[in-house]
Protein backbone atom coordinates (compact mmCIF):
# COMPACT_ATOMS: atom_id res chain seq x y z
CA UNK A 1 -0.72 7.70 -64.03
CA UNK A 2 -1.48 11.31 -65.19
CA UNK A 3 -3.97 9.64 -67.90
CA UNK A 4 -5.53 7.86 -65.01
CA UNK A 5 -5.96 10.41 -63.07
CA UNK A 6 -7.09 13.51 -65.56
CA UNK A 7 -8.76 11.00 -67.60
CA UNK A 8 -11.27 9.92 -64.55
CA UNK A 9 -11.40 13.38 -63.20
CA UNK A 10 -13.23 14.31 -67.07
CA UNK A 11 -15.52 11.93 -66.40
CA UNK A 12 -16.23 12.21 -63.27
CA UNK A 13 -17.05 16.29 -64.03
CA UNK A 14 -19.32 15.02 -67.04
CA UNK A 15 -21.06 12.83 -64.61
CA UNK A 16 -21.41 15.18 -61.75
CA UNK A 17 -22.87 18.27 -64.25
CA UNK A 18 -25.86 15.83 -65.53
CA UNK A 19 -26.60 15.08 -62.10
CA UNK A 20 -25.72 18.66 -60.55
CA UNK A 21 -25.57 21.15 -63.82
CA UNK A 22 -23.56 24.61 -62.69
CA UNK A 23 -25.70 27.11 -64.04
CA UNK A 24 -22.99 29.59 -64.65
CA UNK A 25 -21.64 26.83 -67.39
CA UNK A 26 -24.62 26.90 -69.04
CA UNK A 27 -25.13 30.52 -70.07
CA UNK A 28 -24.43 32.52 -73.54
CA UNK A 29 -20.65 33.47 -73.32
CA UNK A 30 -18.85 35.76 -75.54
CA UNK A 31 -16.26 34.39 -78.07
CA UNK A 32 -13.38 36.25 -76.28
CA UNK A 33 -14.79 34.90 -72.88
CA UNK A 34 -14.76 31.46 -74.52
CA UNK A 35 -11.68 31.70 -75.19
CA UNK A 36 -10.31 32.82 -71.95
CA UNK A 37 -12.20 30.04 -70.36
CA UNK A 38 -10.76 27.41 -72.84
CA UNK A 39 -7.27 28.97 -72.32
CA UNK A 40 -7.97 28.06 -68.52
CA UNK A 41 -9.09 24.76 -69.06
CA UNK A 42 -5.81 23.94 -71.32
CA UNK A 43 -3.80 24.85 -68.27
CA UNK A 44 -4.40 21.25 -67.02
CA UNK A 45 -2.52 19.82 -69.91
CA UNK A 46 1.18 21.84 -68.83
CA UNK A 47 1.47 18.67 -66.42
CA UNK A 48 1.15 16.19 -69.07
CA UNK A 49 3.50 17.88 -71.57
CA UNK A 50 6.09 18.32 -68.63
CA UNK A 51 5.72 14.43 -68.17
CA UNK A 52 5.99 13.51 -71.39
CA UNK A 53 8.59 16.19 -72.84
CA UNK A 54 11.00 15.08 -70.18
CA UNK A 55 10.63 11.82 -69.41
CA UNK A 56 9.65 12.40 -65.30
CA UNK A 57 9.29 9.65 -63.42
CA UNK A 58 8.17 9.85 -60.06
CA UNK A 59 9.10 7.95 -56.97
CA UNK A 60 5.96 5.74 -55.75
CA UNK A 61 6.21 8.08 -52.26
CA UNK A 62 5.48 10.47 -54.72
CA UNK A 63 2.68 8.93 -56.30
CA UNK A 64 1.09 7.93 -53.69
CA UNK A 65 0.65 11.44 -52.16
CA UNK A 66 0.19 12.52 -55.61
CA UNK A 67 -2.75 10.25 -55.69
CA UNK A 68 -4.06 11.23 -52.14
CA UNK A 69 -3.82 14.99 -52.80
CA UNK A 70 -5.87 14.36 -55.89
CA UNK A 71 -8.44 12.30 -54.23
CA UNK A 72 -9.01 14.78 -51.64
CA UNK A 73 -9.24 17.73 -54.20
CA UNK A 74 -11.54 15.97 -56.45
CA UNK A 75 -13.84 15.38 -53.22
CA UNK A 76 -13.55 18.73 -52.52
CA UNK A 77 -14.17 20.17 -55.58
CA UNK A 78 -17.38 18.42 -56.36
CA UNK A 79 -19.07 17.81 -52.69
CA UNK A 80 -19.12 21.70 -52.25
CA UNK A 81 -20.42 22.14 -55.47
CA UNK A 82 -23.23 19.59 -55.31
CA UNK A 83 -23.95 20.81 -52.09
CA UNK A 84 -23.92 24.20 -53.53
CA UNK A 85 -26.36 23.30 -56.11
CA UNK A 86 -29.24 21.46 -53.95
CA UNK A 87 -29.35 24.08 -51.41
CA UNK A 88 -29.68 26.71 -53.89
CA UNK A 89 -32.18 24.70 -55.77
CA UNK A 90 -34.51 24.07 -52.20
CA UNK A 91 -33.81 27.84 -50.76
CA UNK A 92 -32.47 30.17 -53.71
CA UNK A 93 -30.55 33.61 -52.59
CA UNK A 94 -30.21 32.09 -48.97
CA UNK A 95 -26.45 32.01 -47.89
CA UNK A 96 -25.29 28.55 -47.25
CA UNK A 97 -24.06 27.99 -43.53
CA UNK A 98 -23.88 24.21 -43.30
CA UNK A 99 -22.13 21.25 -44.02
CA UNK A 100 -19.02 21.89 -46.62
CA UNK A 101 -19.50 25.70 -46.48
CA UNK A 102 -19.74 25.76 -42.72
CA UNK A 103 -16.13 27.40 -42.34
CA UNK A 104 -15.50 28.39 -45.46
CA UNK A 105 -17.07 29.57 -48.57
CA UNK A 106 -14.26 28.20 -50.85
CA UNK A 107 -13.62 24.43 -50.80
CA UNK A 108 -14.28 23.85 -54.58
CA UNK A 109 -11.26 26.19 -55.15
CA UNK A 110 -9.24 24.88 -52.21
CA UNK A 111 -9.82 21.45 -53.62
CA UNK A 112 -9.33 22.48 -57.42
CA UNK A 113 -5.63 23.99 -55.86
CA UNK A 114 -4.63 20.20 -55.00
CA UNK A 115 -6.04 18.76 -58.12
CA UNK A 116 -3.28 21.36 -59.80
CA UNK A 117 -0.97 20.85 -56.76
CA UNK A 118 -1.11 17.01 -57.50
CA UNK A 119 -0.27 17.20 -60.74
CA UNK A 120 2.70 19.29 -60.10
CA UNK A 121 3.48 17.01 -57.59
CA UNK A 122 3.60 13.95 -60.48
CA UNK A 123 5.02 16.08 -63.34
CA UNK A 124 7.66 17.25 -60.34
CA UNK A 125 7.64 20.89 -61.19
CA UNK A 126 6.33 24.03 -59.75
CA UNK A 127 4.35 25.54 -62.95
CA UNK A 128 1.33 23.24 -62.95
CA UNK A 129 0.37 24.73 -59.35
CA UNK A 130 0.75 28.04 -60.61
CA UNK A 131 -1.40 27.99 -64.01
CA UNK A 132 -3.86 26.13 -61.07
CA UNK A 133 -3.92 29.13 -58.92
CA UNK A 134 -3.88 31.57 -62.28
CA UNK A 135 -6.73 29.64 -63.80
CA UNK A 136 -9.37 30.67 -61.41
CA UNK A 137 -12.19 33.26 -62.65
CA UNK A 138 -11.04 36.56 -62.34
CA UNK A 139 -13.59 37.80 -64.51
CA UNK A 140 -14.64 41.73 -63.80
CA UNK A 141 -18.12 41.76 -64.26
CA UNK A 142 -18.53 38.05 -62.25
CA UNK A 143 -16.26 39.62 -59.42
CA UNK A 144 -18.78 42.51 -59.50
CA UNK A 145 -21.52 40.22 -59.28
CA UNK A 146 -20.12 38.20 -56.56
CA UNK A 147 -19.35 41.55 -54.35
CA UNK A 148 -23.18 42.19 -54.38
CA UNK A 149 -24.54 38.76 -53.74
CA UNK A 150 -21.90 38.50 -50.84
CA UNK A 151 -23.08 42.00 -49.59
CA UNK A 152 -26.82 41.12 -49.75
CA UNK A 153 -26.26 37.88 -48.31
CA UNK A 154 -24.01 39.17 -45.70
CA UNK A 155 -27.07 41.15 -44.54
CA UNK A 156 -29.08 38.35 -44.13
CA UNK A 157 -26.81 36.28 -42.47
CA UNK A 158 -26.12 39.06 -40.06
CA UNK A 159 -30.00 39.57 -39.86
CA UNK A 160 -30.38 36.01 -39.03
CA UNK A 161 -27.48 35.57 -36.29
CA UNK A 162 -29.19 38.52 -34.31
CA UNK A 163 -32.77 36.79 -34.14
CA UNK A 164 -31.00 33.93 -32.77
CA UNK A 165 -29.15 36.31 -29.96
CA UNK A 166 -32.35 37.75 -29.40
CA UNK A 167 -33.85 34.11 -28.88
CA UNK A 168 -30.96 33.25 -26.71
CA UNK A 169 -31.32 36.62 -24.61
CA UNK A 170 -35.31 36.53 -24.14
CA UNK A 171 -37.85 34.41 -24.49
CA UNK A 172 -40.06 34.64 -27.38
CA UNK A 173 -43.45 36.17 -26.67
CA UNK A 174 -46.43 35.61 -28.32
CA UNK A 175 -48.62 38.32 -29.75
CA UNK A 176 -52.20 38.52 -30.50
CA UNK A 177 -52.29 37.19 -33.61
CA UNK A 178 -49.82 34.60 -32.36
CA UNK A 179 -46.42 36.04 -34.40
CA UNK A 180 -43.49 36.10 -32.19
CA UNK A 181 -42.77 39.82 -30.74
């Protein structure tokens, strides 16, 4: 089951980063961040060695949620992040406000948290949900990064919710030249 599961996820993320390629996987990384990044990765495996170390065997009520919680994780993870990736690619720097990132600006990590949580779920133990929630990229310099796209884009976005109020309060008028006023 685990095989099944991990094994389809790997190629579903090949297939998904030739059609949608993550930019942020594709750049010049430092050995040590390589290796932090690798150690991250290999956090996936603690489910399979708990499995196969001790023999677990799941109940099929088990599995079957197992199964669901991955399903749902996996859509998760890579909707939001395809979506990410064409609206960035039609309107770069613009903060996304539709569709999976309506409510919420997380869903890839939300849904990578079940992938781990299912997994835990299979391999019956609590440590694969907590090298899932460990793994994510606490990396200073991105987190930096992050803090200043979120602040520029938070201006827009506030920028662009007041011209709609305005709109919604007055009418537009039209100027000489024909801009709106």
């Amino acid at each position: 089951m685990y095989l099944a599961l991990h094994g389809t996820f790997g190629l579903l993320w090949v297939w998904k980063s030739r059609i949608f390629p993550d930019k942020s996987w594709e750049r010049q990384a430092s050995p040590g961040y390589g290796l932090v990044i690798w150690f991250g990765l290999m956090l996936y495996w603690i489910a399979l060695w708990l499995i196969t170390s001790g023999g677990v065997q799941a109940p099929t009520g088990l599995v079957a949620l197992t199964i669901s919680l991955f399903v749902i994780g996996v859509f998760l993870r890579f909707t939001t992040d395809m979506q990410k990736h064409t609206a960035l690619t039609l309107q770069p720097e613009r903060l996304i406000t539709t569709g999976m990132l309506a409510r919420s600006r997380n869903l890839d990590y939300f849904g990578e948290l079940l992938i781990y949580l299912a997994l835990g779920l299979l391999a019956m133990h609590w440590l694969p949900p907590l090298a899932g929630a460990c793994s994510f990229d606490h990396h200073p310099a991105r987190a930096q990064r992050d803090a200043r796209r979120v602040e520029h884009l938070d201006r827009g976005l506030r920028h662009h919710r007041l011209g709609q109020q305005r709109r919604l309060i007055r009418p537009a008028v039209l100027g000489r030249d024909g801009d709106h006023q």
